[in-house]
Protein backbone atom coordinates (compact mmCIF):
# COMPACT_ATOMS: atom_id res chain seq x y z
CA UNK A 1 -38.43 -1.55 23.98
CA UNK A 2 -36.79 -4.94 23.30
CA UNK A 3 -37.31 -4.99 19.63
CA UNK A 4 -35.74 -1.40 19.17
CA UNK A 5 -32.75 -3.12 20.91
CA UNK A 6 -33.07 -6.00 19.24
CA UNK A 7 -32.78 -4.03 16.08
CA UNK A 8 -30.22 -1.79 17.32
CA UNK A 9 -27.84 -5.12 18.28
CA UNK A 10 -28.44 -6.57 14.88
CA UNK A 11 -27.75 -3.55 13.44
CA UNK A 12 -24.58 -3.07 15.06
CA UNK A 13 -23.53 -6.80 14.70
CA UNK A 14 -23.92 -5.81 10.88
CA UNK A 15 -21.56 -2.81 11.45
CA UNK A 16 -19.10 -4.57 13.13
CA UNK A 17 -19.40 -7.53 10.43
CA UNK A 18 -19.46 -5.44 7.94
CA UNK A 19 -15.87 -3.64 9.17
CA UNK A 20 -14.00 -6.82 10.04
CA UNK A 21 -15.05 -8.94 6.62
CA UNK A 22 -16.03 -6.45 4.20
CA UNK A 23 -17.23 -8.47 1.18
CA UNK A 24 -14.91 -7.19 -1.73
CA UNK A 25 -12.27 -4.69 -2.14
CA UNK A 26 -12.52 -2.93 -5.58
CA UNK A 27 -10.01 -0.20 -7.23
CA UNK A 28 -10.79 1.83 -10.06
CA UNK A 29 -8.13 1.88 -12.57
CA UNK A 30 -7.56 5.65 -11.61
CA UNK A 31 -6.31 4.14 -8.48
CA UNK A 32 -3.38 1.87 -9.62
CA UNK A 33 -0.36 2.52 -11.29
CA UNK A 34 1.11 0.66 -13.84
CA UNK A 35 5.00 0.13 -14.90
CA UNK A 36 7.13 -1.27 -17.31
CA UNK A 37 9.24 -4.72 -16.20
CA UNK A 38 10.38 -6.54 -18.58
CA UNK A 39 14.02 -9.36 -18.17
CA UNK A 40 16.66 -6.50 -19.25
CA UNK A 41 16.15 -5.08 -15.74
CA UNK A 42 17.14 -8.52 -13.99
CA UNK A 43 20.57 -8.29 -12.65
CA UNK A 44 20.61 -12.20 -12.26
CA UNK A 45 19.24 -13.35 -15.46
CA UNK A 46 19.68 -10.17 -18.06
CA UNK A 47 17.99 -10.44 -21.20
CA UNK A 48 16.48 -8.75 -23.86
CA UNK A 49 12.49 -8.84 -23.90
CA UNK A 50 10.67 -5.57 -24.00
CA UNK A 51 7.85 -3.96 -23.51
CA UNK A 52 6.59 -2.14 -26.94
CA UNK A 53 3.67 0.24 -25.64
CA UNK A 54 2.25 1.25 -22.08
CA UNK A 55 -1.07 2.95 -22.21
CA UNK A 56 -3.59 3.76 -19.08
CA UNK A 57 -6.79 5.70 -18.22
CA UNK A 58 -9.71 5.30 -16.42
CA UNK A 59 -11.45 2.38 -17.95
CA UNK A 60 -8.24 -0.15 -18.48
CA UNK A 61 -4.45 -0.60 -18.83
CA UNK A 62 -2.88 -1.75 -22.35
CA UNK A 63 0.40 -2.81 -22.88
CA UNK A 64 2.36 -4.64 -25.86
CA UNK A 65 5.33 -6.94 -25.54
CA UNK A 66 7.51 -8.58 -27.58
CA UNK A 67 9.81 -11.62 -26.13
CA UNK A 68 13.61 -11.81 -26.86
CA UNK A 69 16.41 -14.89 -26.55
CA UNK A 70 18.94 -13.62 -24.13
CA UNK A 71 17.61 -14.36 -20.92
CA UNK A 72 17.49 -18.00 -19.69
CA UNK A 73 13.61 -17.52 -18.85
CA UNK A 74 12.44 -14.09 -20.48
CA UNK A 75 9.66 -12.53 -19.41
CA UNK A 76 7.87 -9.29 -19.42
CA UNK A 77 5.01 -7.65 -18.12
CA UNK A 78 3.69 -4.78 -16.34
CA UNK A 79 4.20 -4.07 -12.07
CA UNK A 80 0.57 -2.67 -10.58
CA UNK A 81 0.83 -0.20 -7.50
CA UNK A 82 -1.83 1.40 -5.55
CA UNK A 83 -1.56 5.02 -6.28
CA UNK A 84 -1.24 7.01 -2.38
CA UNK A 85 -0.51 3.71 -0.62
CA UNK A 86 2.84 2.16 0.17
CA UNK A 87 0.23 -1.45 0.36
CA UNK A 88 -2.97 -2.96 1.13
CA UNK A 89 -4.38 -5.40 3.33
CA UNK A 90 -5.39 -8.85 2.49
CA UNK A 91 -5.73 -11.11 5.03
CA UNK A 92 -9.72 -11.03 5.19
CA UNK A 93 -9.99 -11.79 1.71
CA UNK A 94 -9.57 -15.43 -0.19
CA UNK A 95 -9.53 -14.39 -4.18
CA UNK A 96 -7.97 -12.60 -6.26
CA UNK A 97 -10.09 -11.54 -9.10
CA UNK A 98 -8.80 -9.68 -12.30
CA UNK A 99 -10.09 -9.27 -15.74
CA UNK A 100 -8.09 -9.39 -18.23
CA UNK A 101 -6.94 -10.33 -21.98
CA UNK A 102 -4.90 -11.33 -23.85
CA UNK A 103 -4.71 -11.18 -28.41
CA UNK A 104 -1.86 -14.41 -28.56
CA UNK A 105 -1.35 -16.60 -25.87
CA UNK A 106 -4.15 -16.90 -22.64
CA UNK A 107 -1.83 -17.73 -20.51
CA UNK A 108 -0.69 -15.07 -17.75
CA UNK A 109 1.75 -15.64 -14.93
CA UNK A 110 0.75 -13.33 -12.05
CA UNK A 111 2.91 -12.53 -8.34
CA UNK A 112 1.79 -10.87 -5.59
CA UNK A 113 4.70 -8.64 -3.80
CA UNK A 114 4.73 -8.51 0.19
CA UNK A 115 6.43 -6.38 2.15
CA UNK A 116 7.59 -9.02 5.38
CA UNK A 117 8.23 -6.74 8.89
CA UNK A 118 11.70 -7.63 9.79
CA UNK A 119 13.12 -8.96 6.93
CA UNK A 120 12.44 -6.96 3.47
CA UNK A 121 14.30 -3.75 3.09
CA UNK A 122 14.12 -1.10 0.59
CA UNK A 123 17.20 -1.36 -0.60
CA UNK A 124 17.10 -4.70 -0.89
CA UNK A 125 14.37 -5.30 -3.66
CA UNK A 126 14.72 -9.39 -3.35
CA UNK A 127 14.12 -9.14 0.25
CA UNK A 128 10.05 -8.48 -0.60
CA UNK A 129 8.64 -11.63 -0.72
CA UNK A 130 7.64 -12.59 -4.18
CA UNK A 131 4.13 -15.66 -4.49
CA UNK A 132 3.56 -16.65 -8.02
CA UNK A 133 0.47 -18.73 -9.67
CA UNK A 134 0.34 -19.76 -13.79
CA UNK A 135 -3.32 -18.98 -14.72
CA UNK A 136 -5.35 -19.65 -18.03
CA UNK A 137 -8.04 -17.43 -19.07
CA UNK A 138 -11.16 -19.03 -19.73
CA UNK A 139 -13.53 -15.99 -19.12
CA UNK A 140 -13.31 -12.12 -18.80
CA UNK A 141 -12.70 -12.30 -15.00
CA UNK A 142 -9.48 -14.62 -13.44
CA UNK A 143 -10.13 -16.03 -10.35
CA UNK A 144 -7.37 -16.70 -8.17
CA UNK A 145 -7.16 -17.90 -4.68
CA UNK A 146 -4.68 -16.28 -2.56
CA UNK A 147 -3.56 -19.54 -0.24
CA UNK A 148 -2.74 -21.32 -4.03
CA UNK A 149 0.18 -18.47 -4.53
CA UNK A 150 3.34 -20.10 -4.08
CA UNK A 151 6.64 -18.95 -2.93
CA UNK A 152 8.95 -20.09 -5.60
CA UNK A 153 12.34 -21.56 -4.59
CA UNK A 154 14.57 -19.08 -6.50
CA UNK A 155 13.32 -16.64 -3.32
CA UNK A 156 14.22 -18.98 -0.91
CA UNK A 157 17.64 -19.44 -1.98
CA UNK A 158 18.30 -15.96 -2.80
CA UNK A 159 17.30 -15.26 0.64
CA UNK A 160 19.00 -18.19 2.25
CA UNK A 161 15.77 -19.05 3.89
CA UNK A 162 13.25 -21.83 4.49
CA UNK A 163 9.52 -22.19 4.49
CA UNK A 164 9.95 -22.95 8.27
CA UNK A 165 12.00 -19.56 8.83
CA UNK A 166 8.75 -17.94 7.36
CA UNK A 167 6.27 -19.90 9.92
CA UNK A 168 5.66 -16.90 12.47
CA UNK A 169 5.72 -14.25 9.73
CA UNK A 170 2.17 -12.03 9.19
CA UNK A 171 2.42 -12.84 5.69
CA UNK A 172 -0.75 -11.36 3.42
CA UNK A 173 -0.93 -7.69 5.97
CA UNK A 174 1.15 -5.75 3.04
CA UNK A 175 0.27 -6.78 -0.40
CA UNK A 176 3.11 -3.75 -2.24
CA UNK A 177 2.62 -4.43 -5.96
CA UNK A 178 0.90 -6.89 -8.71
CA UNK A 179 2.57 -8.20 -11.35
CA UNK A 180 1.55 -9.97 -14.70
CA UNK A 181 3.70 -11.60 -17.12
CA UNK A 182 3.92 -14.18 -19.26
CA UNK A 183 4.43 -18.15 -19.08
CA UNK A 184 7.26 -20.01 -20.70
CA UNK A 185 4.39 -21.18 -23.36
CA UNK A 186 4.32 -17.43 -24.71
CA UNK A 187 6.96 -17.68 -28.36
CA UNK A 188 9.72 -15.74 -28.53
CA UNK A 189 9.90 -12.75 -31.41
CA UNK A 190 6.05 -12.36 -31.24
CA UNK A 191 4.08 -9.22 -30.05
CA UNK A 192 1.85 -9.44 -27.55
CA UNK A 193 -1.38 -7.37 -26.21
CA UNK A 194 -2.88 -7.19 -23.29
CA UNK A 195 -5.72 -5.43 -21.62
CA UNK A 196 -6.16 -5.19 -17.87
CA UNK A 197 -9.87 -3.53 -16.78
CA UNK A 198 -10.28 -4.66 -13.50
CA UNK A 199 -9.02 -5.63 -9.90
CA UNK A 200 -10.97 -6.76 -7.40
CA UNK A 201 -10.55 -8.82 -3.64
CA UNK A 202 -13.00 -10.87 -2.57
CA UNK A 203 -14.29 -13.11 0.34
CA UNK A 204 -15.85 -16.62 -0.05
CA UNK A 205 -18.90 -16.17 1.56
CA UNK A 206 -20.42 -13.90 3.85
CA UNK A 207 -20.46 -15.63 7.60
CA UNK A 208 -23.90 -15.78 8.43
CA UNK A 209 -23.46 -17.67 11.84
CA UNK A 210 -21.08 -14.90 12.56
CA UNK A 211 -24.25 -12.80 12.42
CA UNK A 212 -26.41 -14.39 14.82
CA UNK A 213 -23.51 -15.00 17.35
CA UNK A 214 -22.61 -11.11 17.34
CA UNK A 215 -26.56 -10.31 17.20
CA UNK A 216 -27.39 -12.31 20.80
CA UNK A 217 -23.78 -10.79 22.25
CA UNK A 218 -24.42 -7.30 21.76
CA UNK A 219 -28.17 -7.65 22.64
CA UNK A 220 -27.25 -9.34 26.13
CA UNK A 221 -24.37 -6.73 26.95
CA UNK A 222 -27.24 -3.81 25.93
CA UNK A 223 -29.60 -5.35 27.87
CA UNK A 224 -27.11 -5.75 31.08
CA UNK A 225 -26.16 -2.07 30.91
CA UNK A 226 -29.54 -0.92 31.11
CA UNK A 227 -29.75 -3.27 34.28
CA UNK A 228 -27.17 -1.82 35.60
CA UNK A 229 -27.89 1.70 34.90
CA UNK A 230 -31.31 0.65 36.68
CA UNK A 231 -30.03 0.04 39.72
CA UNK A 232 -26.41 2.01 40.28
CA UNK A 233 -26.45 5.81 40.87
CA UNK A 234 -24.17 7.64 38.43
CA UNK A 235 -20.65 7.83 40.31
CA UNK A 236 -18.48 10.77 40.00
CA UNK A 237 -21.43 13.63 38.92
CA UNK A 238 -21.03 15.37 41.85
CA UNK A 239 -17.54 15.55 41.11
CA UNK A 240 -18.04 16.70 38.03
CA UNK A 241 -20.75 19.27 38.87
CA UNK A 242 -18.78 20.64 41.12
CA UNK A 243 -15.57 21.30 39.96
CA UNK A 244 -16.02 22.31 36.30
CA UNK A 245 -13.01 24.86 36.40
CA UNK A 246 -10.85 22.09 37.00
CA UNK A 247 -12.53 19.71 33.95
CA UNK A 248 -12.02 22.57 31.82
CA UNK A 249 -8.41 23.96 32.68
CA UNK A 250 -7.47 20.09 31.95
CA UNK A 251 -8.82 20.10 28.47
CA UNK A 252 -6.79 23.35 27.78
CA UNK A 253 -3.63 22.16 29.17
CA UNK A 254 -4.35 19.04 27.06
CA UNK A 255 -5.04 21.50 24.29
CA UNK A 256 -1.70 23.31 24.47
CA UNK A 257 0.24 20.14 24.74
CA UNK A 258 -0.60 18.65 21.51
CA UNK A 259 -0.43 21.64 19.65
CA UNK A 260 3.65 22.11 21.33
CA UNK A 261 3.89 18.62 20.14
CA UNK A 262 2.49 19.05 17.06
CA UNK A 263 4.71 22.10 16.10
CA UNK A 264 8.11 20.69 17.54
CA UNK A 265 7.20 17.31 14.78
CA UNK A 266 6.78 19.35 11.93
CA UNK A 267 9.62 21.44 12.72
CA UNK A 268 12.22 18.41 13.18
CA UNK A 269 10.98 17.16 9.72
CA UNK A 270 11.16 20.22 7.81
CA UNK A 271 14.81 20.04 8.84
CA UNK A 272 15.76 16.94 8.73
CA UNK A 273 14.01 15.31 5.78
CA UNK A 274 16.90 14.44 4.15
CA UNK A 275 18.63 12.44 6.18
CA UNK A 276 18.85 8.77 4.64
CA UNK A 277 18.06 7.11 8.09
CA UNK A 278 15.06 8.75 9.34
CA UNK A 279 12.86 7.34 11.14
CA UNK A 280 10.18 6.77 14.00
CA UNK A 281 12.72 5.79 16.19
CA UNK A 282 14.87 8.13 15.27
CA UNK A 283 12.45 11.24 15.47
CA UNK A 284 11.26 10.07 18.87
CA UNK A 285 14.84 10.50 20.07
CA UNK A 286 15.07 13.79 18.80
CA UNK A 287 12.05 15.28 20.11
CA UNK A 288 10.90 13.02 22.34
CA UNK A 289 7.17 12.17 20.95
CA UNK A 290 6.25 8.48 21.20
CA UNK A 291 6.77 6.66 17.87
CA UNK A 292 3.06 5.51 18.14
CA UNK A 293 1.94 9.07 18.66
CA UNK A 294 4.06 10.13 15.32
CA UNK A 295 1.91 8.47 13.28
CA UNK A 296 -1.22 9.62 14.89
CA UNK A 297 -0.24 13.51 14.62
CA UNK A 298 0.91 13.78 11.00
CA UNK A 299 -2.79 11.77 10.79
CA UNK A 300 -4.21 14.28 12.43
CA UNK A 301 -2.74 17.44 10.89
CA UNK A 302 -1.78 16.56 7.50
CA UNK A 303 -3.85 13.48 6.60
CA UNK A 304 -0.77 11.64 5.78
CA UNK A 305 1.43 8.72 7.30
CA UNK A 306 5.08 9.09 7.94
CA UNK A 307 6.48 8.17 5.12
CA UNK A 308 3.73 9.49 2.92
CA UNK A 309 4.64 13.01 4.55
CA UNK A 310 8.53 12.21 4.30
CA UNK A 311 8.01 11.67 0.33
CA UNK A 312 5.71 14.85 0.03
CA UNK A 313 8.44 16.78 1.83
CA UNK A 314 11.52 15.43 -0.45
CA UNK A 315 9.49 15.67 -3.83
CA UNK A 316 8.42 19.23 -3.07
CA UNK A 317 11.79 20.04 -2.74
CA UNK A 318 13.01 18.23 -5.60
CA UNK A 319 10.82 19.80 -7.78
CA UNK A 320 12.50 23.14 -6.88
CA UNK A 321 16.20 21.67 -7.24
CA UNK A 322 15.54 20.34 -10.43
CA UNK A 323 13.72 23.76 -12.20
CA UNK A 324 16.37 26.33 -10.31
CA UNK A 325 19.58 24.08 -10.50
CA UNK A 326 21.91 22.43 -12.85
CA UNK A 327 21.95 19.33 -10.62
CA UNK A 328 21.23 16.07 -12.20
CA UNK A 329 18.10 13.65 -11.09
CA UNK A 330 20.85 11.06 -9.92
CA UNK A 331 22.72 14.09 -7.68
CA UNK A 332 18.65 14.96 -5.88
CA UNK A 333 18.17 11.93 -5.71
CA UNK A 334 20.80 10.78 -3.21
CA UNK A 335 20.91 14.60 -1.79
CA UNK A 336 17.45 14.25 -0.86
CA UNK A 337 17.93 10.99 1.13
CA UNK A 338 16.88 8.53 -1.36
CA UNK A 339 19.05 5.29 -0.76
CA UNK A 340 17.17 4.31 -4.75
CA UNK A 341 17.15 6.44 -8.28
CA UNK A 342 14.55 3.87 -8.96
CA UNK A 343 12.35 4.17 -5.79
CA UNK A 344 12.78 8.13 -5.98
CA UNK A 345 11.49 7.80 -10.13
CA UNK A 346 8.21 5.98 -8.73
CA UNK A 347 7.44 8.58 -5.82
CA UNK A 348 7.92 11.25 -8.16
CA UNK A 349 6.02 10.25 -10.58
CA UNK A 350 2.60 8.78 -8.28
CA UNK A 351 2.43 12.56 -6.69
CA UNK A 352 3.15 14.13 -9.71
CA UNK A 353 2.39 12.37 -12.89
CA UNK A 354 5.39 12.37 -14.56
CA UNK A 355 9.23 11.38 -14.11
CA UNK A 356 11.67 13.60 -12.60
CA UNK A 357 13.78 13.50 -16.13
CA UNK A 358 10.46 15.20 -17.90
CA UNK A 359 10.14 17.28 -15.07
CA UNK A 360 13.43 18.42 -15.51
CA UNK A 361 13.21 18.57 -19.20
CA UNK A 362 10.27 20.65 -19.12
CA UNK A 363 11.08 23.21 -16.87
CA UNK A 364 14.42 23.25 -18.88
CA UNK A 365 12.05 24.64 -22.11
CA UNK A 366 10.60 26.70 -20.08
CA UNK A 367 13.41 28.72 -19.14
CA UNK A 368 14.99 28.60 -22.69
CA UNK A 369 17.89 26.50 -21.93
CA UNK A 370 18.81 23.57 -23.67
């Protein structure tokens, strides 16, 4: 009897280990999407670098630049998002591993993008807290710890901010994008490839003592229960045998409840998901759900969070404004409660696959118009 609990308690321990400080976190290219960002898209520091070719699939991404005088610093590069997920988690993990390579120069510049509760904004694209670190490759796999990631001070004074003002901040909970560019050591008028074929977050070391500690705690609280169990009669089953009308009239009214609730959610978004300002807040004063339950329902029902729901909603019915209307991408854009024509290009284009202009284009052959 004690070993099966001992057995069961280290088992558990491992579960709960195992869930808390998973060892890696691995994507598969399919998973991450890659864009174009080169210094003619800075508004501060305009230049003229571009990016010559951008091609992904399953097993790597490749891209091409070439660097141009114009900007003070140019640069260029690719951004790396996480296909279905506004961001990731990081805090459990200490390295940042990615293999890469490079045909001219091997070495990379590389940022991490977070998205800071209570200060970034999405219209505000500066506001997302940018942490850099200049790498050289020496093997097939880059190694990076996260804690060496700086906050460079361009950020701070664009934000008017210190590192102090930052202090109380959860800082590594929502990792949005990747980015890799170049150094200043990459020359100017030369083309340059790269190859990206993996992305991984890791831990340093599994914490055995961590083990053992949660091993002898759930294997004393197992053992107490059974004590207990031993030697208390089972409270409340009389109750319960007796009144089993009652137990089950409660589950229905339960029943009923959530499916009212459930409806009146879905019904308030279908007719308000284009309004620019919606929110949790701002459906719980509407209908009255709890903005912790929101998320929970559209979890339940669609398998979606809020805003992943939200952006299914607008791009479904962008798709039909742009195939039945004259209306240009700009106009469904901002019609469809998009404060960005940038941040509506990237939803379109993770759910379906292509930009809203080719969408539009296509559907435009299709019907014979030119």
């Amino acid at each position: 009897m004690l070993s099966a609990i001992f057995i069961l308690a280290g088992m558990l321990s491992l579960g709960v280990l195992y869930i808390f400080f998973p060892p890696e976190l691995k994507f598969p290219l399919s998973d991450l999407i890659a864009y174009p960002l080169t210094d003619q898209d800075d508004d501060v520091d305009k230049g003229n670098s571009r990016v010559t070719a951008l091609m992904e699939d399953w097993k790597c991404i490749n891209y091409s630049y070439i660097l141009k005088e114009g900007a003070r610093y140019p640069y260029a590069g690719v951004a790396i998002y996480f296909r279905n997920r506004e961001y990731i988690n990081i805090a459990n993990y200490q390295y940042l591993k990615i293999r890469i390579k490079t045909a001219v120069n091997p070495n990379v510049r590389i940022l991490l993008r977070f998205y800071l509760d209570g200060f970034s904004r999405e219209e505000a694209p500066l506001s997302y807290c940018y942490t850099e670190q200049m790498a050289s490759l020496q093997a097939d796999w880059l190694r990076l710890k996260i804690t060496d990631f700086i906050i460079p001070d361009w950020w701070y004074r664009e934000n008017h901010l210190s590192e102090i003002d930052l202090h109380d901040i959860p800082f590594y909970t929502r990792l949005v994008n990747i980015e890799i560019q170049n150094t200043r050591l990459m020359p100017l008028d030369t083309e340059e490839m790269v190859e990206v074929s993996g992305l991984v977050f890791e831990q340093s070391s599994s914490p055995f003592l961590l083990v053992i500690i949660l091993t002898l705690l759930v294997l004393f609280i197992i053992n107490l229960v059974l004590l207990l169990r031993l030697r208390l009669p089972a409270k409340g089953s009389v109750f319960t045998s007796a009144c089993p009308t009652l137990a089950s009239l409660k589950k229905t009214d339960a029943i009923n409840h959530s499916e009212i609730e459930t409806e009146k959610l879905l019904g308030f978004l279908q007719d308000n998901f284009t309004d620019p300002e919606l929110s949790l807040k701002k459906v719980n004063n509407a209908t009255g759900i709890s903005v912790s339950k929101i998320p929970l329902i559209l979890k339940n029902k669609m398998a979606l969070s809020f805003k992943q729901y939200l952006n299914l909603l607008r791009i479904t019915r962008a798709k039909e404004l742009l195939s039945a209307t004259d209306w240009q991408v700009k106009e469904v854009a901002f019609f469809l409660g998009f404060n960005s024509l940038t941040h509506f290009g990237r939803i379109f284009k993770e759910l379906e696959g292509l930009s809203p202009y080719s969408y539009k284009k296509q559907n435009l052959k299709k019907s014979g118009k030119s």
